[in-house]
Protein backbone atom coordinates (compact mmCIF):
# COMPACT_ATOMS: atom_id res chain seq x y z
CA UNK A 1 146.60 89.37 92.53
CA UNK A 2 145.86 92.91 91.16
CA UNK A 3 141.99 91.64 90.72
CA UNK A 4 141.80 89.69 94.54
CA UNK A 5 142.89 93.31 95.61
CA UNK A 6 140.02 94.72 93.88
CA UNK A 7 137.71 92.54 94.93
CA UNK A 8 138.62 93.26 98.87
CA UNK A 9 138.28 96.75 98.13
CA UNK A 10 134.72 96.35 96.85
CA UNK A 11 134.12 94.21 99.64
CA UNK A 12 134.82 97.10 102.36
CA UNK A 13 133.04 99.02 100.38
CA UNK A 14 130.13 97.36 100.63
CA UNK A 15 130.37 96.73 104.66
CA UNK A 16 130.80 100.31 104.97
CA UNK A 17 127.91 101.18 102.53
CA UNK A 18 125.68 98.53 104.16
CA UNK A 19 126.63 99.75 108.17
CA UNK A 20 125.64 103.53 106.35
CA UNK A 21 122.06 102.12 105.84
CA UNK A 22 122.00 100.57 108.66
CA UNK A 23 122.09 103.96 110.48
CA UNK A 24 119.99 105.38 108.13
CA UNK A 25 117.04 103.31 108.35
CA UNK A 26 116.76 103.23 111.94
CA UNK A 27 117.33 107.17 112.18
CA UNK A 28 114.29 107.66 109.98
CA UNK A 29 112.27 105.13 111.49
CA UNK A 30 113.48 106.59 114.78
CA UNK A 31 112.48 110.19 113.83
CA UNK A 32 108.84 109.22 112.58
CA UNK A 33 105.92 110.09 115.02
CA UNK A 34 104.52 107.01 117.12
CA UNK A 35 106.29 104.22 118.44
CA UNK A 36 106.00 99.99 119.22
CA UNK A 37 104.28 101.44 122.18
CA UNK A 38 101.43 102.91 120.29
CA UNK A 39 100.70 100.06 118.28
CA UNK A 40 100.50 97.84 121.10
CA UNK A 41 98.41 100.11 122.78
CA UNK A 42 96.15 101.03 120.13
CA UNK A 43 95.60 97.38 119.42
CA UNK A 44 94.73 96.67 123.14
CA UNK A 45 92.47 99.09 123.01
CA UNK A 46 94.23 101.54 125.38
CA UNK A 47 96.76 101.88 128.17
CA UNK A 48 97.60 104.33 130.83
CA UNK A 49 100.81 105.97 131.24
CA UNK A 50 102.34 103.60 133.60
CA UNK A 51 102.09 101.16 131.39
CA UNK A 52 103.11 102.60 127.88
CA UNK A 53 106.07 103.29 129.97
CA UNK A 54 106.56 99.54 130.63
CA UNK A 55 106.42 98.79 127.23
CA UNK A 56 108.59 101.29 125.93
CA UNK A 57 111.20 99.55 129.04
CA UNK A 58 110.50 96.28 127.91
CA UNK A 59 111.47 97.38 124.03
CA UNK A 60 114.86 99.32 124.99
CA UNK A 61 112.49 102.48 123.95
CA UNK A 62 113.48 104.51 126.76
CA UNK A 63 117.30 104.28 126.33
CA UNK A 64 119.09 107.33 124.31
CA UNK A 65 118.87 107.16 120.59
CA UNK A 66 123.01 106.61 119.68
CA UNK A 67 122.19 103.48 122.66
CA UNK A 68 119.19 102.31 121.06
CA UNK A 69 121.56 102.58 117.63
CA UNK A 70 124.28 100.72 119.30
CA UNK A 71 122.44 97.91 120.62
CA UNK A 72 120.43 97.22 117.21
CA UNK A 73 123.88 97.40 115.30
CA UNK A 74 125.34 94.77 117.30
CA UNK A 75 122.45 92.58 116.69
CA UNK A 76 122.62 92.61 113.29
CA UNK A 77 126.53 91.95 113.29
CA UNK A 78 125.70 89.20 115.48
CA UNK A 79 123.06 88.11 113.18
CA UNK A 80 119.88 89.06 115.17
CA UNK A 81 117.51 90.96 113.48
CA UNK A 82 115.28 91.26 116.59
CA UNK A 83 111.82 90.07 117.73
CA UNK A 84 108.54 90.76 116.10
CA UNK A 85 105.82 91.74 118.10
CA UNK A 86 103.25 91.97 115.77
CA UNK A 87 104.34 87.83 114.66
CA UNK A 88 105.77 87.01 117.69
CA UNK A 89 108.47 85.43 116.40
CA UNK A 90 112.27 86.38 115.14
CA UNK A 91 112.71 88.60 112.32
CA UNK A 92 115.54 86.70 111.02
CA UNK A 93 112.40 83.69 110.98
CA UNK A 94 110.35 85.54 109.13
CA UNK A 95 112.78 86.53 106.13
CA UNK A 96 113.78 83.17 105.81
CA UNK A 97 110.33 82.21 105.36
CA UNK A 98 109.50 85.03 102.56
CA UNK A 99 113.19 84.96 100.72
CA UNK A 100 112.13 82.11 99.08
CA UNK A 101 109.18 83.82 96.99
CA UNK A 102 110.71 86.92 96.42
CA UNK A 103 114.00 85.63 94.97
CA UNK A 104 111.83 83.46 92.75
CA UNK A 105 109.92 86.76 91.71
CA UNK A 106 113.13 89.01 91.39
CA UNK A 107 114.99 86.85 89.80
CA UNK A 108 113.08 85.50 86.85
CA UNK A 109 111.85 88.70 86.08
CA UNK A 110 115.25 90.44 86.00
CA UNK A 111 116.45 87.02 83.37
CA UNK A 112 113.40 87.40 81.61
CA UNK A 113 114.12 91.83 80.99
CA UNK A 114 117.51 90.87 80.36
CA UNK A 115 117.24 88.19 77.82
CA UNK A 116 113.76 89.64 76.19
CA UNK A 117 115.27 93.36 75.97
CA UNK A 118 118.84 92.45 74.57
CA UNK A 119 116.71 90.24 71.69
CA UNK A 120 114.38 92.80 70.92
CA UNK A 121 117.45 95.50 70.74
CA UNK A 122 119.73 93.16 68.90
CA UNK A 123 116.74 92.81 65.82
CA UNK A 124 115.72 96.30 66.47
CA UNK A 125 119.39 97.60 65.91
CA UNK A 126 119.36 95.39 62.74
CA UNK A 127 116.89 97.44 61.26
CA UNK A 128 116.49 100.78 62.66
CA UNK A 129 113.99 101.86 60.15
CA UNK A 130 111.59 98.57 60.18
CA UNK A 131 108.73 98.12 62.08
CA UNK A 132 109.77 95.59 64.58
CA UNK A 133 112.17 98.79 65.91
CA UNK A 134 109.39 101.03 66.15
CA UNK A 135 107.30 98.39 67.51
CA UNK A 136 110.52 98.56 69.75
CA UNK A 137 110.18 102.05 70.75
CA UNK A 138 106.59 101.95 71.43
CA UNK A 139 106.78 99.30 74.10
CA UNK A 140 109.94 100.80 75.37
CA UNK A 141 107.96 104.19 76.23
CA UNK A 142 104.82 102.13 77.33
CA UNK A 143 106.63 100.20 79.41
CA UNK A 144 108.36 102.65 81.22
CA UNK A 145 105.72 105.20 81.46
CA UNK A 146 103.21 102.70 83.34
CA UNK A 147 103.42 101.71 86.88
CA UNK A 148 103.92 98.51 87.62
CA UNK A 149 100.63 98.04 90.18
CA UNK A 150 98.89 99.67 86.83
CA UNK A 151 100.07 97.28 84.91
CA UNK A 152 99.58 94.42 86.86
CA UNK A 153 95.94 95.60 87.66
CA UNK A 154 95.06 95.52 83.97
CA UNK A 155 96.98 92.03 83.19
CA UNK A 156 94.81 90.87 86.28
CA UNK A 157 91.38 91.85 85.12
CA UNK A 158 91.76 91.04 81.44
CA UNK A 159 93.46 87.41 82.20
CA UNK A 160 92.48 86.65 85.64
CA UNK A 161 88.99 87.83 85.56
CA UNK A 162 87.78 88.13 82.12
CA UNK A 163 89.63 85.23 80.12
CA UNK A 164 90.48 83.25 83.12
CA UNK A 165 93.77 82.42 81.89
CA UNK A 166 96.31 82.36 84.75
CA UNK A 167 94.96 82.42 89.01
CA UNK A 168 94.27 85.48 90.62
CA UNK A 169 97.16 85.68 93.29
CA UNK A 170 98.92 83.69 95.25
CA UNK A 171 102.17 81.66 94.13
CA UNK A 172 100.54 77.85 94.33
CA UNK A 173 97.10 76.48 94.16
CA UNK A 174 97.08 73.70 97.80
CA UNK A 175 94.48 71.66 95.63
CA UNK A 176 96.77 70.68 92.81
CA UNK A 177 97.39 67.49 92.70
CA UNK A 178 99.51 65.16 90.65
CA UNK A 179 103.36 65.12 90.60
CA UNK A 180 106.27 67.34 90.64
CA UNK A 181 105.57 68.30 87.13
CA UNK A 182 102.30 69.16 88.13
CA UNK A 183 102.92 71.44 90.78
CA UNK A 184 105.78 72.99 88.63
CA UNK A 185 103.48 73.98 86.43
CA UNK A 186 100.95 75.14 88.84
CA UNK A 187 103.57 77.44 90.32
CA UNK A 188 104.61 78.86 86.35
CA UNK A 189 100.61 79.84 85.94
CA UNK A 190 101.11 81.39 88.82
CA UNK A 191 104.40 83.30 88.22
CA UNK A 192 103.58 84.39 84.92
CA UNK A 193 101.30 87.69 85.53
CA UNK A 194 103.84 88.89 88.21
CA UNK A 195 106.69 88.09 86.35
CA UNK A 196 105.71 89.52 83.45
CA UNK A 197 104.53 93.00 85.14
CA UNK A 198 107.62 92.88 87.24
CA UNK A 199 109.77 92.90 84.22
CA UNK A 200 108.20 95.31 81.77
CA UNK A 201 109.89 98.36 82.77
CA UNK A 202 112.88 97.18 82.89
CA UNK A 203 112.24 95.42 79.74
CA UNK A 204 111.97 98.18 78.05
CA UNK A 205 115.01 100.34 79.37
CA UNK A 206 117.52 97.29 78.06
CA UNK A 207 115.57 97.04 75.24
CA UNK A 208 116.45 101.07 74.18
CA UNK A 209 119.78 100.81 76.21
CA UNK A 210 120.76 97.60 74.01
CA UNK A 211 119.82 98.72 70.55
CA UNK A 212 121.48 102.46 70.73
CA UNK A 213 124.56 100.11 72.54
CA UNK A 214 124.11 97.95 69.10
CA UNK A 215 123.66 100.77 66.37
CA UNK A 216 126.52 102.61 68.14
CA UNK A 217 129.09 99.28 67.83
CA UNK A 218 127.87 98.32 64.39
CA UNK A 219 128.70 101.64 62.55
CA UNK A 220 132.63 101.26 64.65
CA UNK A 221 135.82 100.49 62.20
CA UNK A 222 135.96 97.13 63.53
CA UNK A 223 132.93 95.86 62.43
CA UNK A 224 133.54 97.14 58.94
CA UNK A 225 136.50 95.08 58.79
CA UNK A 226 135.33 92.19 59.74
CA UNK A 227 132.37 92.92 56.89
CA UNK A 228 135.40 93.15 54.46
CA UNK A 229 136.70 89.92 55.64
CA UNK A 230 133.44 88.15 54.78
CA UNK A 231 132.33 87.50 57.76
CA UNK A 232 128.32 86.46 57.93
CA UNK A 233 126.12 88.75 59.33
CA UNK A 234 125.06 86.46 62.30
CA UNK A 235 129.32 85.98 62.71
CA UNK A 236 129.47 90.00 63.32
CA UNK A 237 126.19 90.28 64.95
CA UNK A 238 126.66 87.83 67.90
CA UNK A 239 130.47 87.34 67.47
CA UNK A 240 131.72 90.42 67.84
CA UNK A 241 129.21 93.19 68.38
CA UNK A 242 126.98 92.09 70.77
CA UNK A 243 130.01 90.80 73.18
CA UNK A 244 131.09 95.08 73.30
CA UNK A 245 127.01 95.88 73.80
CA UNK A 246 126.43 94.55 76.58
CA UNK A 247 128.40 96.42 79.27
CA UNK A 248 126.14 99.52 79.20
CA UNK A 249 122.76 96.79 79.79
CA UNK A 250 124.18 94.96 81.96
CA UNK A 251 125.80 97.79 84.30
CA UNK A 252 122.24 99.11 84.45
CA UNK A 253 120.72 95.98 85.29
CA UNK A 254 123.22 96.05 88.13
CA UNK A 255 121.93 99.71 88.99
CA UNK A 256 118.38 98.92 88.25
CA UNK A 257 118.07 95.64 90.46
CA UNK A 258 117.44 97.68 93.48
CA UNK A 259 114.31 98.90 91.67
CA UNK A 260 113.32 95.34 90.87
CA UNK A 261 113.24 94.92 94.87
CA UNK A 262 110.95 97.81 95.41
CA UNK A 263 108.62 97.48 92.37
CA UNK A 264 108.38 93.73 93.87
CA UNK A 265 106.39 95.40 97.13
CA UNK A 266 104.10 96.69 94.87
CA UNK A 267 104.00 93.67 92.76
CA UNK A 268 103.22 91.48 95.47
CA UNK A 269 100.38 93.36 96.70
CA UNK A 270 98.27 93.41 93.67
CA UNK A 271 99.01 89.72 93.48
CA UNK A 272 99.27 88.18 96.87
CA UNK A 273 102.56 86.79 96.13
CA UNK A 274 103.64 85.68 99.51
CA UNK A 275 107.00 87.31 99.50
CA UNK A 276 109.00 89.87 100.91
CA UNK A 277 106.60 92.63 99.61
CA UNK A 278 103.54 91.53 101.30
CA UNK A 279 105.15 91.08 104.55
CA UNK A 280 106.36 94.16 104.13
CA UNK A 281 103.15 95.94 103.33
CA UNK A 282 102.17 93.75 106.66
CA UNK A 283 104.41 95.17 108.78
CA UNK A 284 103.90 98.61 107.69
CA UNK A 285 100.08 99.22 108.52
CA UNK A 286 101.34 97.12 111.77
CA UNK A 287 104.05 99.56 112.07
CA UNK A 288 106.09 96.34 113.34
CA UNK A 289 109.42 98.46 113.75
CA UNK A 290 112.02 95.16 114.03
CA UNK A 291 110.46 93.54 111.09
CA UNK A 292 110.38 96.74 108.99
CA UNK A 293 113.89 97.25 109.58
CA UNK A 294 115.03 93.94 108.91
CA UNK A 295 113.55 93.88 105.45
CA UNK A 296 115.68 97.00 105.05
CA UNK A 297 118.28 95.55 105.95
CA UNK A 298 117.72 92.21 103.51
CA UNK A 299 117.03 94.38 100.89
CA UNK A 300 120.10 97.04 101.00
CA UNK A 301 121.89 93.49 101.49
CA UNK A 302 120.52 91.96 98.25
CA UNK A 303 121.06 95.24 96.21
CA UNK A 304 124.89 95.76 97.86
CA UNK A 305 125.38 92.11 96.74
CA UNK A 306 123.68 92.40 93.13
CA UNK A 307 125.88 95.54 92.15
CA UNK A 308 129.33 93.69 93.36
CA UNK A 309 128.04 90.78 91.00
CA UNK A 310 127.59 93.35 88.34
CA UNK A 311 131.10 94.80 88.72
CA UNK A 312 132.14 90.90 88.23
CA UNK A 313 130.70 90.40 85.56
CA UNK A 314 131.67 93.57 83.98
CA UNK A 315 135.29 93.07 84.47
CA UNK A 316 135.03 89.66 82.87
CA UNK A 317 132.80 90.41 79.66
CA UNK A 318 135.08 93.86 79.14
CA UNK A 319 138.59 93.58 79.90
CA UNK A 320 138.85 97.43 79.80
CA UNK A 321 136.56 97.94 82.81
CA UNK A 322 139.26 96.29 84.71
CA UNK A 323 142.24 98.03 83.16
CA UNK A 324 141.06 101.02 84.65
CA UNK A 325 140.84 99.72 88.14
């Protein structure tokens, strides 16, 4: 009972966090210079006054901003992100059509950090001193000192270009032919340079995060008990240190998933991944307001979402997180 409670109150939480962006988003969007109206116009190649002002009518431009703020709230709790002009067709369309890719993206390169950076931490932490932890260390500080679109420019010209190992961009290759194992892996060669630059970052903050987690647990009382029982080292290692590890790694995955979302913009450019990012990017030069602020939206939702999950997760790997409520 005491944990459905808990779960409600995250729950309103995260309404009242997600209504908060909500108003934030379209305040700033609000605030900066030009308008639907000047796009439209621009594109046209011009319009007198008259008719900018028909535009703005036509958009709800001309009402006052906390109207304007009202109407687009009530959309979005009614589950209408608005109308694209710049597609001509509904925003709530358009996500649909890019979730898909970016999930894909996100997702397998958040598994891949995660599973990657608690190995190399758990072999690092094994031996501090060896060379496998300062190889460790290295990457760690490599990783997170290079941007992502750096890094994926680099991965792109050495294996792309130069050894011609995995395609350029894009996320499947309409000339495959063959099977379902054919096209699955079509779409891995494709995944694998985006994935991989996705991830290294974050790679290399569990990585650090997990072995200092590891070191820390292994030198507790515990641990040299169960040594004095006989335990194997593989017993303690996996048995009973790495299970009170991981709720440091995995709260910051929780934390760090919104910058998974963001890096995957970025990502997706260099690449031409046909996600989230590049329609994004799309709407952005475009300055497609209703699209812009329904990947906003999508995103805050995804990250909201991701960080309740964590809290799940953390309650059920560490009882103590939910003793204290």
């Amino acid at each position: 009972m005491a944990i459905f409670i808990i779960i409600l109150q995250r729950i309103f939480y995260a309404v009242m966090l997600l209504v908060a962006v909500l108003v934030l988003n379209f305040s700033m969007l609000h605030l900066a210079p030009g308008d639907i109206a000047d796009t439209i116009a621009q594109a046209s190649g011009g319009a007198d006054a008259e008719v900018m002002e028909q535009i703005r009518k036509d958009y709800g431009l001309d009402q006052p901003f906390i109207v304007q703020l009202g109407q687009y709230i009530g959309k979005v709790l009614s589950f209408d992100l608005g109308h694209s002009f710049f597609y001509n067709q509904p925003v709530t369309t358009l996500i649909y059509e890019k979730i898909p890719a970016t999930l894909l993206l996100v997702v397998t390169a958040q598994i891949f950090a995660l599973v990657v950076g608690i190995l190399l931490g758990i072999f690092s932490a094994r031996n501090p001193n060896g060379l496998l932890s300062h190889f460790v260390t290295f990457t760690a500080l490599f990783g997170y000192a290079a941007p992502v679109f750096w890094t994926g420019i680099l991965l792109l010209i050495t294996f792309s270009l130069n050894i011609r190992l995995f395609p350029s961009g894009g996320m499947i290759d309409v000339t495959v032919e063959g099977g379902i194992f054919a096209h699955a892996w079509d779409l891995f060669r494709h995944m694998v340079l985006p994935v991989f630059t996705l991830s290294t970052i974050f790679l290399a903050l569990y990585s650090r995060l997990c072995r200092a987690s590891m070191m820390e647990v292994l030198g507790s009382d515990f641990i040299r008990t169960a040594k004095a029982k006989g335990l194997s080292e593989n017993e303690i290692i996996y048995k009973h240190a790495l299970k009170n590890s991981l709720s440091p790694v995995v709260t910051l995955a929780g934390i760090q998933f919104s910058a998974v979302v963001s890096g995957a913009v970025l990502v997706e450019a260099v690449f031409s991944w046909p996600g989230l990012g590049s329609l994004a990017l799309q709407s952005i030069i475009a300055r497609d307001t209703p699209t812009i602020l329904g990947i906003l939206f999508f995103s805050a939702l995804v990250v909201i979402v991701g960080n309740l999950i964590t809290d799940m997760i953390l309650r059920l790997i560490d009882p103590r997180v939910g003793s204290k409520g």
